[in-house]
C-alpha atoms as a PDB file:
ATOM      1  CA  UNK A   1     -43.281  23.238   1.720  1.00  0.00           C
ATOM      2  CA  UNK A   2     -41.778  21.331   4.458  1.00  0.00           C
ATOM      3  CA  UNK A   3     -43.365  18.105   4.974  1.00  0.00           C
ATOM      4  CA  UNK A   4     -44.250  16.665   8.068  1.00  0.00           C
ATOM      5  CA  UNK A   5     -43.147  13.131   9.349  1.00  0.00           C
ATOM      6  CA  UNK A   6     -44.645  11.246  12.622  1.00  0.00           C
ATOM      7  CA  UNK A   7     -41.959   9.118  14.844  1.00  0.00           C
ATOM      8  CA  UNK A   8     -43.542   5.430  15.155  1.00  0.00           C
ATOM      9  CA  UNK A   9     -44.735   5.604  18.593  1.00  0.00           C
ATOM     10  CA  UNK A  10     -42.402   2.884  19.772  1.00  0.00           C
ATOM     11  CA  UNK A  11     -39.604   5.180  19.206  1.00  0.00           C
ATOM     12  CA  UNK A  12     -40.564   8.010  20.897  1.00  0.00           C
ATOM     13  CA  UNK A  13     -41.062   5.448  23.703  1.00  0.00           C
ATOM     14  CA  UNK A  14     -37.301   4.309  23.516  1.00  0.00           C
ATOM     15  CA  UNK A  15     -35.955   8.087  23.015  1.00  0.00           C
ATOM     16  CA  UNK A  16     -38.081   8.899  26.447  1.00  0.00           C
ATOM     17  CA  UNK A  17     -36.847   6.192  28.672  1.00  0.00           C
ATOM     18  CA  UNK A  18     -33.388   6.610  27.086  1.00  0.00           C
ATOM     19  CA  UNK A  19     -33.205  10.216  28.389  1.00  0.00           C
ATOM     20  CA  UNK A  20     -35.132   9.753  31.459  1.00  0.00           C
ATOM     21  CA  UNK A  21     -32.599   6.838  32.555  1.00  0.00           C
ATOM     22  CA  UNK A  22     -29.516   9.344  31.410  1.00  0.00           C
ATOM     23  CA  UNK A  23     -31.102  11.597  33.640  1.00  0.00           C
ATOM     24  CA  UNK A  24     -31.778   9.682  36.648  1.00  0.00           C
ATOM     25  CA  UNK A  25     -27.562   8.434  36.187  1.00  0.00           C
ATOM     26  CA  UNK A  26     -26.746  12.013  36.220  1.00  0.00           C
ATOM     27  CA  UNK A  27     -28.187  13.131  39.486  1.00  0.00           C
ATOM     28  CA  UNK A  28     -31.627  12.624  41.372  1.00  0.00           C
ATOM     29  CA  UNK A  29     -34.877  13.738  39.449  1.00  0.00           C
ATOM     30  CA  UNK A  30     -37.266  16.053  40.482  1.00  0.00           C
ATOM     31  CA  UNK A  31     -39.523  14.928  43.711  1.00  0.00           C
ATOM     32  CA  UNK A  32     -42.911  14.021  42.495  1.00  0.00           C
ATOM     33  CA  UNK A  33     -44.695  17.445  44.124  1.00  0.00           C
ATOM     34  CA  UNK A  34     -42.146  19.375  42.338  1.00  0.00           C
ATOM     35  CA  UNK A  35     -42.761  17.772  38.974  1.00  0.00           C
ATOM     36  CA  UNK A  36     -46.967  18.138  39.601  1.00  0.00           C
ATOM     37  CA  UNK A  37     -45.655  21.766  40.364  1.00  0.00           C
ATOM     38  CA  UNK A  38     -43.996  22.680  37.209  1.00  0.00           C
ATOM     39  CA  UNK A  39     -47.347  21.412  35.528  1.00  0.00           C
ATOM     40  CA  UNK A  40     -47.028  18.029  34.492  1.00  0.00           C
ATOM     41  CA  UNK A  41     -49.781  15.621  35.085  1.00  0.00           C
ATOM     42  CA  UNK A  42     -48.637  12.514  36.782  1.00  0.00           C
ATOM     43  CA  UNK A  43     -49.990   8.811  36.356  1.00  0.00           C
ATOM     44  CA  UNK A  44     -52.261   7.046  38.388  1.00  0.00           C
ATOM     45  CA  UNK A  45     -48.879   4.713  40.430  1.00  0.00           C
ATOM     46  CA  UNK A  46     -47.261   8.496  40.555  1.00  0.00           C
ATOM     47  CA  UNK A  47     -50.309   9.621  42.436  1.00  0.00           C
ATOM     48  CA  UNK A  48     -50.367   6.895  44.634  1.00  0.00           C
ATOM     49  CA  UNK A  49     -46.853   7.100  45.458  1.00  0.00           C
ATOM     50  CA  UNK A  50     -46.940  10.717  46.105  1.00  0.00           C
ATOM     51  CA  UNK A  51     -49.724  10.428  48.756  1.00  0.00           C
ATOM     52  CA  UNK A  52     -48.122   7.440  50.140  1.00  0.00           C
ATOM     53  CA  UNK A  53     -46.368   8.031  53.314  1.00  0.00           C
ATOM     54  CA  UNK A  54     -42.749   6.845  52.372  1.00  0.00           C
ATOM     55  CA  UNK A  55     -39.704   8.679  52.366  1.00  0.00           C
ATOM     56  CA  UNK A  56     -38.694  12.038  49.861  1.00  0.00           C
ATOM     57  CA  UNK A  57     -36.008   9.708  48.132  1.00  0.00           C
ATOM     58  CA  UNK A  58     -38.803   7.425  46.918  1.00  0.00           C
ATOM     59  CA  UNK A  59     -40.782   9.932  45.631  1.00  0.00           C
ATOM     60  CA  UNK A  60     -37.902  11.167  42.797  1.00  0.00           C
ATOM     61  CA  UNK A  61     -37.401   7.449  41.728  1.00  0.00           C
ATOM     62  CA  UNK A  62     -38.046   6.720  37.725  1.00  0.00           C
ATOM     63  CA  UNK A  63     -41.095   4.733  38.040  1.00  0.00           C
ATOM     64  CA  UNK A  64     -41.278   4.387  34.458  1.00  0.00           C
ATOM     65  CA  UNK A  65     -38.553   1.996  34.497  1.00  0.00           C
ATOM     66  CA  UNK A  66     -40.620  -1.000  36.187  1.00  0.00           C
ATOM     67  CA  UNK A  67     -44.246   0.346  34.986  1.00  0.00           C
ATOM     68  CA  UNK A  68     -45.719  -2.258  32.120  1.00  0.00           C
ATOM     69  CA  UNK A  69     -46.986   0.844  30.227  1.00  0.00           C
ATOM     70  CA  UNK A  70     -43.151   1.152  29.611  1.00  0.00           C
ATOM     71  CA  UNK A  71     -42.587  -2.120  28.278  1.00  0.00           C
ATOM     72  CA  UNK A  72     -45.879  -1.914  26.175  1.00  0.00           C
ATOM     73  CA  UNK A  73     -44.605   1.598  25.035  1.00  0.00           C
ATOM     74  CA  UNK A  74     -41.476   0.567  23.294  1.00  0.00           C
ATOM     75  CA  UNK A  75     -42.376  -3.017  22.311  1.00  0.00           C
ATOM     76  CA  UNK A  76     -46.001  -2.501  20.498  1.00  0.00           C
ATOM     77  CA  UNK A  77     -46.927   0.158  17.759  1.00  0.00           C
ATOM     78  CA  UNK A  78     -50.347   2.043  19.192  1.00  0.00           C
ATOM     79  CA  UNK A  79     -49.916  -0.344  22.633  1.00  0.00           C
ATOM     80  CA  UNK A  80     -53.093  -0.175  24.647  1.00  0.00           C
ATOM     81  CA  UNK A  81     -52.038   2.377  27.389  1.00  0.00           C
ATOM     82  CA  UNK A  82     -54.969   5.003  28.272  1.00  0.00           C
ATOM     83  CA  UNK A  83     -53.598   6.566  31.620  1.00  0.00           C
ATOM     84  CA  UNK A  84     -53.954  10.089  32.248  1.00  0.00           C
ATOM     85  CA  UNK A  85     -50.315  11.665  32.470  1.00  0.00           C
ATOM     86  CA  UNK A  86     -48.682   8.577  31.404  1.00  0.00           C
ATOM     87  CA  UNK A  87     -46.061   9.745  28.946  1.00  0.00           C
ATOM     88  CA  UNK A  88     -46.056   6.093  26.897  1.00  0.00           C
ATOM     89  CA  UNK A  89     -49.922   7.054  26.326  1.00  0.00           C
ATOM     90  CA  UNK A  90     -49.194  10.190  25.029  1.00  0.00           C
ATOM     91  CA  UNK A  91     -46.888   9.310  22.534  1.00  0.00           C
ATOM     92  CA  UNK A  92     -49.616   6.795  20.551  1.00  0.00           C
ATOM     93  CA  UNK A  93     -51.189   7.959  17.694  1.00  0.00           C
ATOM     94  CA  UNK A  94     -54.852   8.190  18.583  1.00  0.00           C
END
């Protein structure tokens, strides 16, 4: 029997910013429509951004690099972050 081991959430908080940064150093990420497209809910300051009327290079900018739900998510074990398509919410262990 293969037991089963949960990643402190503050981890899985450092592993996704890690690879979203690598990502966004590689090349230009997906456009916010594009990523609501391919089915993956987007935060509340996604939303806003991708109704806002700025340009199409804004809208595939890592906005989890200056959100606070960020810095919550890697610093605090079960931080306090409830938003709706917020990856650092999704990794807590409610």
């Amino acid at each position: 029997m293969r037991e089963k081991f949960k990643a402190p959430t503050r981890l899985k908080s450092k592993i996704y910013s890690a690879l979203i940064a690598r990502q966004s150093r590689d090349g230009s990420l997906l456009d916010l429509g594009a990523t609501k497209g391919s089915g993956r809910k987007l935060c509340v300051f996604e939303e806003l951004v991708q109704i806002a009327p700025v340009g199409e290079s804004v809208k595939s900018l890592n906005f989890c690099h200056v959100c606070h739900a960020r810095v919550l998510g890697e610093r605090i074990e079960n931080a306090p972050v409830f938003w709706p398509g917020c990856p650092y919410a999704q990794f807590q262990n409610r």
